[in-house]
C-alpha atoms as a PDB file:
ATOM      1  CA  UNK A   1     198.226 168.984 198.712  1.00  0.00           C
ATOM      2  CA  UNK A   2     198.528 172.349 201.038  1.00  0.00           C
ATOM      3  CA  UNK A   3     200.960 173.684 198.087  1.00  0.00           C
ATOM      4  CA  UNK A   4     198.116 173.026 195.262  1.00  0.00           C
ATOM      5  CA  UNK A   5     195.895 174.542 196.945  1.00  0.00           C
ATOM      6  CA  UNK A   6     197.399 177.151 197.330  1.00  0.00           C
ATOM      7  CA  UNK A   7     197.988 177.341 193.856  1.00  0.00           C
ATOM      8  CA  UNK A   8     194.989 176.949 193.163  1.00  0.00           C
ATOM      9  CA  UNK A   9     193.593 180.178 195.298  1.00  0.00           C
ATOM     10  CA  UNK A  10     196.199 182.221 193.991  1.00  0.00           C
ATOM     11  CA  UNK A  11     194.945 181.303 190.119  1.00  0.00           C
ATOM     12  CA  UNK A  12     191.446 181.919 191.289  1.00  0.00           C
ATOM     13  CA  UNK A  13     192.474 185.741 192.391  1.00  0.00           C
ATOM     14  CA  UNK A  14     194.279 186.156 189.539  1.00  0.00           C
ATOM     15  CA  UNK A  15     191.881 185.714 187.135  1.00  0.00           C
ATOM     16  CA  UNK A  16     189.350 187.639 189.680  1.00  0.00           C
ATOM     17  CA  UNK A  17     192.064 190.324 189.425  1.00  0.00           C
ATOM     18  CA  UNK A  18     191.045 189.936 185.540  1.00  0.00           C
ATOM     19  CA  UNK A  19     187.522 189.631 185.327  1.00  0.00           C
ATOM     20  CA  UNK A  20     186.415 191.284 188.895  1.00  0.00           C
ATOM     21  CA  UNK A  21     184.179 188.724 189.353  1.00  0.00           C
ATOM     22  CA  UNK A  22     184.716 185.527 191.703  1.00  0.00           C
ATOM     23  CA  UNK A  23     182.016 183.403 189.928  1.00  0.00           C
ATOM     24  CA  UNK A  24     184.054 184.040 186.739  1.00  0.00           C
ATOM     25  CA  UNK A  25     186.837 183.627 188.326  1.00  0.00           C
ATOM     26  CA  UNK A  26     185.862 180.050 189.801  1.00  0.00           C
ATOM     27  CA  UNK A  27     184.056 179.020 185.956  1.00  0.00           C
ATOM     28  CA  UNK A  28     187.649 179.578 184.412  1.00  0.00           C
ATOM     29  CA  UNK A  29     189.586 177.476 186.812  1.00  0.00           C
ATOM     30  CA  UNK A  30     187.036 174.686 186.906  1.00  0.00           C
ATOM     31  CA  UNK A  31     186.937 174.539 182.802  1.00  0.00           C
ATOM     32  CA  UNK A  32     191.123 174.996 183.168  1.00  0.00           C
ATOM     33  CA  UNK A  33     190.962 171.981 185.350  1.00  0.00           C
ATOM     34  CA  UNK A  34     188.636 169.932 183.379  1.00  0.00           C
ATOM     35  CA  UNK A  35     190.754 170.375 180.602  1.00  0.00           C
ATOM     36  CA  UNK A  36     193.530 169.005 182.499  1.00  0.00           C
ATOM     37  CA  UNK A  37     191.685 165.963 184.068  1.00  0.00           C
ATOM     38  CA  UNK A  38     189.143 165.214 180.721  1.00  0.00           C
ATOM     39  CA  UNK A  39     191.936 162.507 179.005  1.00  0.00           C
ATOM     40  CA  UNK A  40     192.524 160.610 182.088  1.00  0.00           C
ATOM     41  CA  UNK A  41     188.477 160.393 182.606  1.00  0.00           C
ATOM     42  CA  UNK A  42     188.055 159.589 179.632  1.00  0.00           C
ATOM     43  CA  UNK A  43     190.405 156.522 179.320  1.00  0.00           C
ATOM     44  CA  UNK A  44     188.751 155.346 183.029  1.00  0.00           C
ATOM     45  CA  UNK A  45     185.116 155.750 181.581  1.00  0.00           C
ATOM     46  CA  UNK A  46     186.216 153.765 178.441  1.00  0.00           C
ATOM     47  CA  UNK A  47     187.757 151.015 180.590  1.00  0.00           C
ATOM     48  CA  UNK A  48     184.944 151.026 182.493  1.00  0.00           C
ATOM     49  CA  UNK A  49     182.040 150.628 179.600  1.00  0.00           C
ATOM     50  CA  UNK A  50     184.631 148.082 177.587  1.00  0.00           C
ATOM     51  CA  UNK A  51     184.806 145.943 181.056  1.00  0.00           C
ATOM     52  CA  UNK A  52     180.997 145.947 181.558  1.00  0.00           C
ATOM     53  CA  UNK A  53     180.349 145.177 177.920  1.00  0.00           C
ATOM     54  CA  UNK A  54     182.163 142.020 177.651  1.00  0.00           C
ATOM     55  CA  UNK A  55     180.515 140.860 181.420  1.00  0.00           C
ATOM     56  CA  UNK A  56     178.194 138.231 180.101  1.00  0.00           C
ATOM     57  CA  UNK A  57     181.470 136.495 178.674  1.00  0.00           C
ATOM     58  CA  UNK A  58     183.455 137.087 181.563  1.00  0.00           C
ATOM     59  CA  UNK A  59     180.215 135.396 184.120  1.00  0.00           C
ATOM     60  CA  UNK A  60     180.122 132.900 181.198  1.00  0.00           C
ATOM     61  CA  UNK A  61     183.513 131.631 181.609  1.00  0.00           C
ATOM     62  CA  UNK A  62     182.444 131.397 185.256  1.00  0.00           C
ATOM     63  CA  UNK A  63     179.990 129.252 184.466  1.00  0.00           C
ATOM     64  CA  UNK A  64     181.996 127.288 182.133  1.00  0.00           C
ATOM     65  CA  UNK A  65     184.819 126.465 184.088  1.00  0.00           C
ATOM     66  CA  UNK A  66     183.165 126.686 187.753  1.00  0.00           C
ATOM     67  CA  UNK A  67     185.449 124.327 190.448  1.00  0.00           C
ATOM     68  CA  UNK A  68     188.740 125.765 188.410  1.00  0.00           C
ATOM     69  CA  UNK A  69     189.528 129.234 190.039  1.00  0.00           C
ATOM     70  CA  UNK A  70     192.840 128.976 188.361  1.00  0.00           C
ATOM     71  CA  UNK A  71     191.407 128.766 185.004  1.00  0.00           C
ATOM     72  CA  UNK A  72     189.100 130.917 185.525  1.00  0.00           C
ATOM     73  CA  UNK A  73     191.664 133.423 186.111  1.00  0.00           C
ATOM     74  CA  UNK A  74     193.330 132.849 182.871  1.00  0.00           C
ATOM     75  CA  UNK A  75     190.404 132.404 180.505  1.00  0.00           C
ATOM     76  CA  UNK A  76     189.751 136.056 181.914  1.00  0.00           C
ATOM     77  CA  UNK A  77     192.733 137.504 181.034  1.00  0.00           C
ATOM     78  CA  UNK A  78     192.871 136.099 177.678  1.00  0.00           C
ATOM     79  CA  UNK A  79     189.225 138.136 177.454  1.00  0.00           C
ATOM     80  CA  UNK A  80     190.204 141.349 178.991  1.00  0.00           C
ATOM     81  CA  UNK A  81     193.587 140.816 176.395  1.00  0.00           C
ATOM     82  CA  UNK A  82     191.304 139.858 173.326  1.00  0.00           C
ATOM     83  CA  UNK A  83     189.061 143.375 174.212  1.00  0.00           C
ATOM     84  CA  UNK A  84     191.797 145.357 175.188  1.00  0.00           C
ATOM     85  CA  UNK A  85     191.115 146.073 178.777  1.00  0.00           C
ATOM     86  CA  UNK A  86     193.670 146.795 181.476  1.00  0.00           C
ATOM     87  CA  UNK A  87     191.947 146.894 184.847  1.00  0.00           C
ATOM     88  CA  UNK A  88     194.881 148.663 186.235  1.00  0.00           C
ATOM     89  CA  UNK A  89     194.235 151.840 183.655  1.00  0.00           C
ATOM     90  CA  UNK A  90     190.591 152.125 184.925  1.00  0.00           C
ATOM     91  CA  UNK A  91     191.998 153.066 188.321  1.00  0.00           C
ATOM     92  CA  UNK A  92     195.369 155.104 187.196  1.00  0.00           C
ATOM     93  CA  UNK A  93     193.003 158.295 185.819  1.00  0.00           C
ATOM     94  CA  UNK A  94     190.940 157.915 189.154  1.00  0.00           C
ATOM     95  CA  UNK A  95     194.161 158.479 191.194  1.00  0.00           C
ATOM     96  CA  UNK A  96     195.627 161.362 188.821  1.00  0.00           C
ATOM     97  CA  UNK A  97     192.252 163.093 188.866  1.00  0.00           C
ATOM     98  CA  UNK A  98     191.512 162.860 192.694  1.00  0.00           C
ATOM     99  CA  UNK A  99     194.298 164.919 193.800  1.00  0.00           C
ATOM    100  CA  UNK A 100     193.743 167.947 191.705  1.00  0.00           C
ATOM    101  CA  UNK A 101     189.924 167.653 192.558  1.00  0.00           C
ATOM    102  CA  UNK A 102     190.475 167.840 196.213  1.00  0.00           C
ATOM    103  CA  UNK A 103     192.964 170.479 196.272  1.00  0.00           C
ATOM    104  CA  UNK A 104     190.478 172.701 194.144  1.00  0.00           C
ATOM    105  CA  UNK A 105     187.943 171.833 197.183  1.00  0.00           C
ATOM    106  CA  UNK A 106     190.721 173.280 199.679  1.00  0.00           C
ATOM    107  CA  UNK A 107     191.148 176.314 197.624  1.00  0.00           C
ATOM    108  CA  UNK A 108     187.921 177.201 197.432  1.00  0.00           C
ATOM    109  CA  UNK A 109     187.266 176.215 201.486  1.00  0.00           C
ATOM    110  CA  UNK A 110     189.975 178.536 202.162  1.00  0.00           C
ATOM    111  CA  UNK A 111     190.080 181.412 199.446  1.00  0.00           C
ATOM    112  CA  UNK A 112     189.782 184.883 201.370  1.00  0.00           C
ATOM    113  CA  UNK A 113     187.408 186.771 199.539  1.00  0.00           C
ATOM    114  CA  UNK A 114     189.162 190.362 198.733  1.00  0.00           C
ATOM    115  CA  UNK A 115     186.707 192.009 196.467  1.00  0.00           C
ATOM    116  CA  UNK A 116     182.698 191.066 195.768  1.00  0.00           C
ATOM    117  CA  UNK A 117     181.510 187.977 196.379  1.00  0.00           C
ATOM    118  CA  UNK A 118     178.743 188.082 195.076  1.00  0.00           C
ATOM    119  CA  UNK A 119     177.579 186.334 191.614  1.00  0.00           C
ATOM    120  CA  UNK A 120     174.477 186.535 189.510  1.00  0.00           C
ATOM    121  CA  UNK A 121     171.698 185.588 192.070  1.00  0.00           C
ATOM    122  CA  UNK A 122     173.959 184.230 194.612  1.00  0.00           C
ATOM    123  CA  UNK A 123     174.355 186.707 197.594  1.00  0.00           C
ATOM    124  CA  UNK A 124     177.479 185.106 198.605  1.00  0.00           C
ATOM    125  CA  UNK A 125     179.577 182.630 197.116  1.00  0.00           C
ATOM    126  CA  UNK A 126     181.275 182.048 200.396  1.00  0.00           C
ATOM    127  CA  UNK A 127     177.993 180.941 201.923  1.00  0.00           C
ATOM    128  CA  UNK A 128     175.846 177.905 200.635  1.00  0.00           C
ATOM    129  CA  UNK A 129     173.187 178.821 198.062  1.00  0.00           C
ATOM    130  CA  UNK A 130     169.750 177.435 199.375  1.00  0.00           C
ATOM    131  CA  UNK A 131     168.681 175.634 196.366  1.00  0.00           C
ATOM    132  CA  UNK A 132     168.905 176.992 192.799  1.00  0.00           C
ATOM    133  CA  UNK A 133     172.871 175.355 192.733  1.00  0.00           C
ATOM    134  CA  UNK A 134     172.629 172.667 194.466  1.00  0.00           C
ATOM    135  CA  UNK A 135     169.416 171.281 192.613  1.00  0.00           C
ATOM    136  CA  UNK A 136     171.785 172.176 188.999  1.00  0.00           C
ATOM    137  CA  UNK A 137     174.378 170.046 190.711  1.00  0.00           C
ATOM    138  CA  UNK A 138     172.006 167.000 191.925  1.00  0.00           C
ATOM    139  CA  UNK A 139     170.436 167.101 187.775  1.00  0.00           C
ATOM    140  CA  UNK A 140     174.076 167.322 186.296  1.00  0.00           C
ATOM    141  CA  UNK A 141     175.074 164.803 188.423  1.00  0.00           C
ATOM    142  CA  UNK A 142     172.485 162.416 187.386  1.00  0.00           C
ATOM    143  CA  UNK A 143     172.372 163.440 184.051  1.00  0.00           C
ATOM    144  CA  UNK A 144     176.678 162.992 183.969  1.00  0.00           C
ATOM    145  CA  UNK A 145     176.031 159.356 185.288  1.00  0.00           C
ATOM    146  CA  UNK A 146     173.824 158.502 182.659  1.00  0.00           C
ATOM    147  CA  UNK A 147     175.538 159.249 180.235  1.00  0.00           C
ATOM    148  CA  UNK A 148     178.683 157.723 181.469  1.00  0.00           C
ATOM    149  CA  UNK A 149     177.486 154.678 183.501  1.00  0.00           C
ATOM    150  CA  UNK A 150     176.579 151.301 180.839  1.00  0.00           C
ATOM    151  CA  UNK A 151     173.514 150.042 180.407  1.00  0.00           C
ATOM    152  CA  UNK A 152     172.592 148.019 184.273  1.00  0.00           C
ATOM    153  CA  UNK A 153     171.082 145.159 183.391  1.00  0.00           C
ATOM    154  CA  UNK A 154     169.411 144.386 185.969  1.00  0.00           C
ATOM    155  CA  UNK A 155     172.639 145.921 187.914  1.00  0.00           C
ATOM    156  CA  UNK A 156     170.331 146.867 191.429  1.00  0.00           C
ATOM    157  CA  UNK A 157     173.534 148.407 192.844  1.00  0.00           C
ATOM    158  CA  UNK A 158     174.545 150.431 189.819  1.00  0.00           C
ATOM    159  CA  UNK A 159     170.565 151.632 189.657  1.00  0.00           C
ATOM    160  CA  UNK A 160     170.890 152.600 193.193  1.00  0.00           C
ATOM    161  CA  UNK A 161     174.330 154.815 192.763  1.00  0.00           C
ATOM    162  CA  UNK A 162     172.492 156.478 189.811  1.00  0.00           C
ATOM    163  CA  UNK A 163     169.398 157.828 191.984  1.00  0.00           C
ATOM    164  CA  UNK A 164     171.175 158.638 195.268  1.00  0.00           C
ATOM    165  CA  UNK A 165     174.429 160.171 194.316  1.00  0.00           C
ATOM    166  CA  UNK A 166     172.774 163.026 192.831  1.00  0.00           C
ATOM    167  CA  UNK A 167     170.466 163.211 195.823  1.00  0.00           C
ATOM    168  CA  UNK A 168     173.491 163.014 198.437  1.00  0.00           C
ATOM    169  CA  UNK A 169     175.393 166.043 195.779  1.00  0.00           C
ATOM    170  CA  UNK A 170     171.700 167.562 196.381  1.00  0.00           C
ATOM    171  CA  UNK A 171     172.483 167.480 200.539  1.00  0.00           C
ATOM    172  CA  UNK A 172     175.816 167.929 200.477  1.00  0.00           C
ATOM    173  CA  UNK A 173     175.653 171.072 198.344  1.00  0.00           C
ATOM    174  CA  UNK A 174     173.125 173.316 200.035  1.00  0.00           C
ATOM    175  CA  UNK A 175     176.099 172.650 203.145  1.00  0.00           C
ATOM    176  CA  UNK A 176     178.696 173.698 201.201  1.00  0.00           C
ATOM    177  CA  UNK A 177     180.273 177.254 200.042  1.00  0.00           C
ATOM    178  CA  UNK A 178     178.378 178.111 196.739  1.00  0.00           C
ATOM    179  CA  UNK A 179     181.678 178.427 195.159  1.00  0.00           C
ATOM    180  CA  UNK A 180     181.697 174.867 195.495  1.00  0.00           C
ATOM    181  CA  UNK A 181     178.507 173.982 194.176  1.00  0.00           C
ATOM    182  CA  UNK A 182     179.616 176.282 191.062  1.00  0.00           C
ATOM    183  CA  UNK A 183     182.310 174.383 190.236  1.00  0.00           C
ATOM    184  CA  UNK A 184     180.730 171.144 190.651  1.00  0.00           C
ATOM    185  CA  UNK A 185     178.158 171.921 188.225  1.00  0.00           C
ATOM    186  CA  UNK A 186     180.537 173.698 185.697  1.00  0.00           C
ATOM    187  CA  UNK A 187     182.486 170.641 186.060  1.00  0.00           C
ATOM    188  CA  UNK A 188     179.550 168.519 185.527  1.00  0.00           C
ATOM    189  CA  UNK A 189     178.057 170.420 182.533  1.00  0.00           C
ATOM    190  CA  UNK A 190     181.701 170.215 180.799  1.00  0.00           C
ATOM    191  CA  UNK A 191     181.730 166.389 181.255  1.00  0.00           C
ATOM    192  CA  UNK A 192     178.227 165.570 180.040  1.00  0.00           C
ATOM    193  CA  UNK A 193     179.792 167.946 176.708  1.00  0.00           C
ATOM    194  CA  UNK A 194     182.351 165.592 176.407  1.00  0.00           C
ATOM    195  CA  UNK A 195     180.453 162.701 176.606  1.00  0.00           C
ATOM    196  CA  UNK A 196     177.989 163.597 174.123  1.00  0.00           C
ATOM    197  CA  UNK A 197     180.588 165.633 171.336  1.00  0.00           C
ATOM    198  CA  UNK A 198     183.736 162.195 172.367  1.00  0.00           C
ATOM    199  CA  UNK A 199     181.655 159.619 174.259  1.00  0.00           C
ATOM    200  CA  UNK A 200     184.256 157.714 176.019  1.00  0.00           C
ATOM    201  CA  UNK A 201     184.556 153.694 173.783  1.00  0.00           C
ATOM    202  CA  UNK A 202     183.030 155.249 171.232  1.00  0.00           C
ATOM    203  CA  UNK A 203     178.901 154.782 170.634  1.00  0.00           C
ATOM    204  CA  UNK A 204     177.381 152.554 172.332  1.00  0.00           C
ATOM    205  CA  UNK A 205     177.418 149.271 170.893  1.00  0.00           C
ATOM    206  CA  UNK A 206     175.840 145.992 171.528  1.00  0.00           C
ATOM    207  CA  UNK A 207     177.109 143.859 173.965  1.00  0.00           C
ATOM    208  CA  UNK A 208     179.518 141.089 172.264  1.00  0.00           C
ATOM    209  CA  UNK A 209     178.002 138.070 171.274  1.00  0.00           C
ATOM    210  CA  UNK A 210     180.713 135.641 170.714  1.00  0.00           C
ATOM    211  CA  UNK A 211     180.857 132.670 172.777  1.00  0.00           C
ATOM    212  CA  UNK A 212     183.352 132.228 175.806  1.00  0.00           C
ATOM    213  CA  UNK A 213     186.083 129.382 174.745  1.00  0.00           C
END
């Protein structure tokens, strides 16, 4: 992880070698590393909205077969098989994408700022920014799970995630460097794009109707 990060600072002062500026700098790696980590996302966020589709037929078969774990278990798989979902794939993307986001954070924790570091309104991208970023990253982060969680349902939990995680992105980014805060909304802003232009399972679509045999 050490090795990618290091990596990763190095990219970030070459292209501030290129553009003399380390908010550029940190806007081309982030949209470099979306690229990278946008298929695998997108296969997890289709998993995801396929497996919560179907979940009426899945708590239906439950139902149906209640006392008989074992069939349970079966009659599931034949409905994750019918609606092609593998639960393994919705994790798989999670694990490729993790790395490469967390050695990006280490870069930018410890990139040594040789030139300017300062960027449009922000004094300092080593420093936190007060508000202006982290507010754009608590809205693109709400807005981002929106788009990409399904419909709740009634789903308290889910509801919950959706309000506070943008709040906690809120607190956690007026603590951290802005650079981080810039990337986390670039990186934001570039997924809701996807979403909207490729939404991951294609448009939404009404949950299946058939009946659980």
């Amino acid at each position: 992880m050490a090795y990618i990060s290091n990596l990763l600072s190095d990219v970030i002062q070459y292209f501030f070698q290129l553009t003399g500026s380390y908010g550029w700098a940190i806007i081309i790696v982030s949209i470099l590393l979306r690229v990278v980590v946008a298929p695998a996302q997108h296969v997890q966020m289709a998993q995801a909205k396929r497996t919560k589709a179907i979940e009426p037929l899945r708590k239906a078969l439950e139902k149906k077969y209640k006392g008989d774990p074992k069939r349970i278990q079966e009659e599931t798989a034949r409905l994750y098989k019918t609606h092609n979902i593998k639960p393994l794939a919705g994790c798989l993307p999670l694990l490729i994408q993790l790395p490469i986001i967390w050695a990006f954070f280490g870069a930018l924790r410890a990139l040594t700022y040789t030139g300017a570091a300062n960027f449009w309104w922000i004094a300092d991208l080593a420093q936190p920014d007060p508000w202006i970023l982290p507010v754009l990253a608590g809205v693109t982060t709400f807005i981002q799970s929106k788009l990409t969680m399904p419909p709740t349902q009634g789903d308290t939990t889910s509801s919950t995630l959706l309000y506070m995680m943008p709040l906690l992105i809120l607190w956690m980014s007026r603590s951290f460097a802005a650079g981080l805060a810039l990337y986390w909304v670039v990186s934001n802003v570039l997924s809701i794009v996807q979403q909207l232009v490729y939404p991951a399972g294609g448009r939404t679509r009404p949950a299946p109707k058939e009946a659980a045999s």
